[in-house]
Protein backbone atom coordinates (compact mmCIF):
# COMPACT_ATOMS: atom_id res chain seq x y z
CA UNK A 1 0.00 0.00 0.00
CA UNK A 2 2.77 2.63 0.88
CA UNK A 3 4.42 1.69 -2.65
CA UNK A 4 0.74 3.10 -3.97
CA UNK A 5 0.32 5.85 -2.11
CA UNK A 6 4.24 6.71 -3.32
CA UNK A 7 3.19 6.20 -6.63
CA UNK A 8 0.33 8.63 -6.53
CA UNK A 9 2.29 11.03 -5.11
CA UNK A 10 5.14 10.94 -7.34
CA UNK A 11 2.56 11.29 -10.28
CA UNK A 12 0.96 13.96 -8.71
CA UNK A 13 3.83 16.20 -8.36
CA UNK A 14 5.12 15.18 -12.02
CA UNK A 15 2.36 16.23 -13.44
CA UNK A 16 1.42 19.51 -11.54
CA UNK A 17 -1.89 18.05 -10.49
CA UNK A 18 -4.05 16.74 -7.75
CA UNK A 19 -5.43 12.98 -8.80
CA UNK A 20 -8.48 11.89 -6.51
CA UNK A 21 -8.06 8.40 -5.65
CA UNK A 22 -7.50 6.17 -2.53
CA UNK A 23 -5.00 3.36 -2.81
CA UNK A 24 -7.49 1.18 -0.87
CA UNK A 25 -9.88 1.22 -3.67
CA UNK A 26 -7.12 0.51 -6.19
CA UNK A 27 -6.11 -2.77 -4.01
CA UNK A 28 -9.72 -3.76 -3.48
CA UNK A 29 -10.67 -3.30 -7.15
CA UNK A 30 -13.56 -0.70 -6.86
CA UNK A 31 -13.19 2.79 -8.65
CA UNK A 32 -12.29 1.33 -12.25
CA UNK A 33 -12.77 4.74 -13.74
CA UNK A 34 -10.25 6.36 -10.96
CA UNK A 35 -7.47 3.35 -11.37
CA UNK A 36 -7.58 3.85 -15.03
CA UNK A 37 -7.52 7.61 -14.99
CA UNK A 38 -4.09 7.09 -12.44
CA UNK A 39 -2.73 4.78 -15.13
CA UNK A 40 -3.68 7.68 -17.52
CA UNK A 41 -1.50 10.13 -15.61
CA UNK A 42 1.38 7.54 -15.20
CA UNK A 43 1.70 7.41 -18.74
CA UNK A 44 1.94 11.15 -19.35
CA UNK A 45 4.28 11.66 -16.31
CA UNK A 46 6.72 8.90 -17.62
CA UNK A 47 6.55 10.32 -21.12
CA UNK A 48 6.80 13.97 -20.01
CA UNK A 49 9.22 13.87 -17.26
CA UNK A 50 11.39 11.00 -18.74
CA UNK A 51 15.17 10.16 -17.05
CA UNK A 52 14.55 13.55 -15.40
CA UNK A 53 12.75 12.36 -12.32
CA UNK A 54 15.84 11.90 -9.99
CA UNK A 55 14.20 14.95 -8.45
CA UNK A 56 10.65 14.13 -8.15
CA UNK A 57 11.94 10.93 -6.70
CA UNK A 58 13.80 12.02 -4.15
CA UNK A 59 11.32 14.51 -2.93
CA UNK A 60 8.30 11.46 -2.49
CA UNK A 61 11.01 9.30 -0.46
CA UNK A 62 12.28 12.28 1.57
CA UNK A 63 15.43 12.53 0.14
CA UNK A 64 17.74 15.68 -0.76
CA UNK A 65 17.87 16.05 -4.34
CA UNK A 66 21.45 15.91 -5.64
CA UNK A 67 22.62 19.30 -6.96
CA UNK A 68 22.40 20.22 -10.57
CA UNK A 69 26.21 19.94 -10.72
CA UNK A 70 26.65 16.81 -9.82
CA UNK A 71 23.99 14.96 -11.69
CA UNK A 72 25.35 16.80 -14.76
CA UNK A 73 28.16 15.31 -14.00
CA UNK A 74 26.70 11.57 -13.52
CA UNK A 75 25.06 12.04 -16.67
CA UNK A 76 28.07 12.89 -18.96
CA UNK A 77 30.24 9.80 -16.89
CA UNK A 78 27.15 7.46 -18.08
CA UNK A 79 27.19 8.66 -21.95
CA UNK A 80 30.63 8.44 -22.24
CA UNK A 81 30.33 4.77 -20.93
């Protein structure tokens, strides 16, 4: 369930919008509509967003973001792998 509600709220702030649904529901299989509109969102966020969501990531799991710098740097190490 926490992996859900993680997931909702890492949409959420990928998107720039509030989604109404209850990870209960989802689990318990009611609100169809709601589960498929989360999907929905999932898809744009992934598409949108992309490899940039080191950010959005860290924020949902409470973590410091690493600095511009240094992902730049990560970045550039991995392409010239």
């Amino acid at each position: 369930m926490s992996f859900l509600s993680k997931l909702i709220t890492l949409v959420e702030l990928c998107i720039e919008e509030q989604i109404d649904v209850k990870p209960q529901k989802i689990v318990a299989g009611h609100d169809p509509e709601k589960t498929n509109y989360l999907l929905q969102c999932l898809f744009k966020a992934a598409t949108t967003i992309g490899e940039n969501s080191g950010p959005y990531v860290a924020r949902v799991l409470g973590e410091e973001p690493a600095d511009d710098g240094a992902q730049a740097e990560q970045e550039a190490e991995m392409q010239a792998q």
